[in-house]
Protein backbone atom coordinates (compact mmCIF):
# COMPACT_ATOMS: atom_id res chain seq x y z
CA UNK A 1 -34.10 -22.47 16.82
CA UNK A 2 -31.61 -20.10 18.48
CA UNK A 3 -29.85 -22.92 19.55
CA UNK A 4 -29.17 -23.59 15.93
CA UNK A 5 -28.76 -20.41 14.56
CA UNK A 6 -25.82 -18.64 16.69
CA UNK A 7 -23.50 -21.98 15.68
CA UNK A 8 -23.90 -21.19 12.36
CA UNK A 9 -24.27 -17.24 12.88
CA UNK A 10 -20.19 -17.62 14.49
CA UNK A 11 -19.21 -19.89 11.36
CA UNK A 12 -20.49 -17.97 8.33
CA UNK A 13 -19.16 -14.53 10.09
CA UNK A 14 -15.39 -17.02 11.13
CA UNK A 15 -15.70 -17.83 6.96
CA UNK A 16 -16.55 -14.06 5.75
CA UNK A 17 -13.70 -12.50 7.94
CA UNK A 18 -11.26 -15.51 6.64
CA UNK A 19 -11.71 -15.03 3.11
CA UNK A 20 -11.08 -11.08 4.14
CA UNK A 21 -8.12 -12.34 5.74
CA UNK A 22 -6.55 -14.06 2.55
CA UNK A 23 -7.55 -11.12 0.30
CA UNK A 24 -5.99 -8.37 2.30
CA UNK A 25 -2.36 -10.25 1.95
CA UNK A 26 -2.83 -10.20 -1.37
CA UNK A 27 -4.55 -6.27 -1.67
CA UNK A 28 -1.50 -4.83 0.53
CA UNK A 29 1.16 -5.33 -1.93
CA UNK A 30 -1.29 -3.68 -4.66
CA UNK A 31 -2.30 -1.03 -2.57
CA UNK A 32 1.38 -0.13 -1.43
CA UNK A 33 2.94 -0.38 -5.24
CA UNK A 34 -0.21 1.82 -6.26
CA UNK A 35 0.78 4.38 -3.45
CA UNK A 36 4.55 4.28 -4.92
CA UNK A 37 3.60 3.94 -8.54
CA UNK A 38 0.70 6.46 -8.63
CA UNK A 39 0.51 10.37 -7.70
CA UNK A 40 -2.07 11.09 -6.63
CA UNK A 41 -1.11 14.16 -4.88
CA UNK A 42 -3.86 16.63 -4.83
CA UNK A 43 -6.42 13.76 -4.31
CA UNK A 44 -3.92 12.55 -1.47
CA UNK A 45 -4.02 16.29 -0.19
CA UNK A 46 -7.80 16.46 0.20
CA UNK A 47 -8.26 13.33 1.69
CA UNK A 48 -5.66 14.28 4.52
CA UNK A 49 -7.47 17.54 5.11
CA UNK A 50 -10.66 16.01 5.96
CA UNK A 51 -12.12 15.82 9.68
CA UNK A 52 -12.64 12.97 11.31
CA UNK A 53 -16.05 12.22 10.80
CA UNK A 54 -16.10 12.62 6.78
CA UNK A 55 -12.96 10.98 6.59
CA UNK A 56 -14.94 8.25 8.06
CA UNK A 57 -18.02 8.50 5.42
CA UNK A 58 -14.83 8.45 2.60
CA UNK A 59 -13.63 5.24 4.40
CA UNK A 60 -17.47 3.79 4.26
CA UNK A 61 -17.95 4.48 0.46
CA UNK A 62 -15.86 1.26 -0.82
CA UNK A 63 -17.10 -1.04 1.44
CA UNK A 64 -20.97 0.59 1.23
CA UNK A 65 -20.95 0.23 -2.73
CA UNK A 66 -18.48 -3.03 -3.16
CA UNK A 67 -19.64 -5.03 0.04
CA UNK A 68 -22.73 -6.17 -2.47
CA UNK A 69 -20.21 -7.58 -4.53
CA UNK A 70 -20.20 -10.81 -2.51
CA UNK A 71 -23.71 -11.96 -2.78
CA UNK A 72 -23.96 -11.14 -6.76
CA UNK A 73 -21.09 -13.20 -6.71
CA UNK A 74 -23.10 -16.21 -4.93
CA UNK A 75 -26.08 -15.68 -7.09
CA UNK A 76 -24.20 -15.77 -10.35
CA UNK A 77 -22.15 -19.22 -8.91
CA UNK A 78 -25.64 -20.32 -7.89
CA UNK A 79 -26.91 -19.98 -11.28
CA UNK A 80 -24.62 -22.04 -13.02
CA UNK A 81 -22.30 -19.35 -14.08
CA UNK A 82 -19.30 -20.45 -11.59
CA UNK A 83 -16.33 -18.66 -13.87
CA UNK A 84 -18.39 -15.67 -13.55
CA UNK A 85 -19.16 -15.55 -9.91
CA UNK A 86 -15.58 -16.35 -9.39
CA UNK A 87 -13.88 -13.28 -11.81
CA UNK A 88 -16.57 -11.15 -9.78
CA UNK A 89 -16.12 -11.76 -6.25
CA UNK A 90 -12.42 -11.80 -6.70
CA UNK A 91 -12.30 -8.76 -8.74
CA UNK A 92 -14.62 -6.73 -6.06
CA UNK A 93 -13.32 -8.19 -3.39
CA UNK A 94 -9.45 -6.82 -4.05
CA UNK A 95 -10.98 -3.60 -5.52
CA UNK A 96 -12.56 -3.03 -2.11
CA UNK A 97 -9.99 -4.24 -0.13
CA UNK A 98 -7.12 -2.06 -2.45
CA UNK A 99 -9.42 0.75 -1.96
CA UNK A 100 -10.36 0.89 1.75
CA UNK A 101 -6.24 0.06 2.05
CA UNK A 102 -5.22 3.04 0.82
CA UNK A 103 -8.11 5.25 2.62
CA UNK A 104 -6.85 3.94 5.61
CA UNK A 105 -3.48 4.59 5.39
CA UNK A 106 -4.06 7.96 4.03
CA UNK A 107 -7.01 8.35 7.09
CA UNK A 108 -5.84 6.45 10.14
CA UNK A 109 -4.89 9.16 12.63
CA UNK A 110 -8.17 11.07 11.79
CA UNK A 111 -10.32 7.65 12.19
CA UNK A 112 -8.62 6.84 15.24
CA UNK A 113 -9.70 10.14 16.72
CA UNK A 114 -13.39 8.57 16.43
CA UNK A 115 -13.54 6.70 19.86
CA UNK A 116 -16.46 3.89 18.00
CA UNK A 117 -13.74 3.57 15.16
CA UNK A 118 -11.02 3.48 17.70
CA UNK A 119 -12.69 0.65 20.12
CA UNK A 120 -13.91 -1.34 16.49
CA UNK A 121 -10.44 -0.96 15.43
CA UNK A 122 -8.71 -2.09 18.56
CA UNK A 123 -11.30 -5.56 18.76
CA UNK A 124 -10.29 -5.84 15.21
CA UNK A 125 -6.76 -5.92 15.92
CA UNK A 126 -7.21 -8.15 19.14
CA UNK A 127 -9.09 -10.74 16.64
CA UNK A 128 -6.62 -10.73 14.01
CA UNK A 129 -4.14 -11.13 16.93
CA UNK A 130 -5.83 -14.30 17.95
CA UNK A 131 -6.38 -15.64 14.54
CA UNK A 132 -2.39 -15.31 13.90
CA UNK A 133 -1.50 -16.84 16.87
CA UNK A 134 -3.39 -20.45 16.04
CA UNK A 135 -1.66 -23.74 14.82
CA UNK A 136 -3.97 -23.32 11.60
CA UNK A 137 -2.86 -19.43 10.77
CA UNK A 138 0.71 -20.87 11.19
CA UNK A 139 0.35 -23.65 9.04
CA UNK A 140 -1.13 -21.55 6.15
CA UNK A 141 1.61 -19.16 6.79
CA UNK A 142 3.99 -21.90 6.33
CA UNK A 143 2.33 -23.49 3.47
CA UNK A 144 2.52 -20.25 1.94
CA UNK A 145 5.78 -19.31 1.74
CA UNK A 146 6.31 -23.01 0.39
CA UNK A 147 4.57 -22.24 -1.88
CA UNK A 148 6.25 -18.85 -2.94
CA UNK A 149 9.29 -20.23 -2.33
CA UNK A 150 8.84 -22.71 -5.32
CA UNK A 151 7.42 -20.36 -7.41
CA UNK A 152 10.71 -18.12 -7.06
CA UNK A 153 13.00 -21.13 -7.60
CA UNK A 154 10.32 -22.39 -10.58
CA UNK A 155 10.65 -19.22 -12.08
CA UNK A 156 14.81 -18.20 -11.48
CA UNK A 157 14.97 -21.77 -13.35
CA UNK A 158 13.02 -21.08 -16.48
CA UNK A 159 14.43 -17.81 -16.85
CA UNK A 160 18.04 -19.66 -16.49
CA UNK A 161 16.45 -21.87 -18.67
CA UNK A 162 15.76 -19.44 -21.27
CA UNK A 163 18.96 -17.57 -20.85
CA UNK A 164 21.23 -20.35 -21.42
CA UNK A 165 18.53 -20.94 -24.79
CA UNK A 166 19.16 -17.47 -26.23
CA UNK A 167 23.09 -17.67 -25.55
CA UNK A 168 23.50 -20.75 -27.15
CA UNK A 169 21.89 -19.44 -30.34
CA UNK A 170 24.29 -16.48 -30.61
């Protein structure tokens, strides 16, 4: 039975970091135009003047109360109610990810100071290391900015598009 269950252990926990993985490149540019868009400054204050430790328990409180997100998700999707599930676990899952972001950035040098967070961080790092430096991660990179690509060149051409429509009526 173990035999069984560490293969599939490795995948579901390769699959839940992955999805992570895509979410954060999409919760970084939200997080960072919040942080520029958003004062926050005596909230900002307070959360720098923290210790270590409940800077920590700050960090925790996203992932503690949004980290259930996922499997209400998967129940709703399970019950028929795919659309749902979907708006859900996307919704929570950038909420989280925007969230622990920006307590991260605002908290690193006192989490850091935390030699569990430190050594989690650093294996973190090291796996995310790894991860970018496979054929697949480059691929999807690639694939990407294809993709972002076209939707720049789709877009400057419908807004030429609609330009050249509103001159032409004048």
């Amino acid at each position: 039975m173990k035999r069984i269950l560490k293969p599939v252990t490795y995948i579901l926990a390769a699959i839940y970091f992955l999805v992570d993985a895509v979410f954060i490149a999409v919760a970084r540019p939200i997080a960072r135009w919040i942080g520029r868009h958003f004062e926050f400054r005596r909230l900002r204050e307070w959360i720098r003047s923290l210790p270590p430790y409940p800077s920590l328990a700050l960090f925790s409180v996203p992932v503690i109360i949004l980290e259930p997100i996922k499997p209400v998700a998967a129940y709703l999707a399970a019950t028929g109610q795919i659309v749902s599930g979907a708006v859900t676990f996307i919704i929570g899952e950038l909420l989280k990810l925007v969230l622990v972001e920006r307590l991260f950035h605002l908290t690193r040098d006192k989490l850091m100071r935390i030699p569990a967070f430190a050594w989690a961080y650093g294996k973190f790092a090291e796996v995310r290391a790894w991860l970018k430096a496979t054929e697949a991660w480059r691929m999807v990179r690639a694939l990407s900015r294809a993709a972002k690509d076209y939707v720049v060149r789709a877009r400057a051409r419908l807004v030429g598009s609609f330009n050249r429509l509103v001159t032409s009526k004048d």
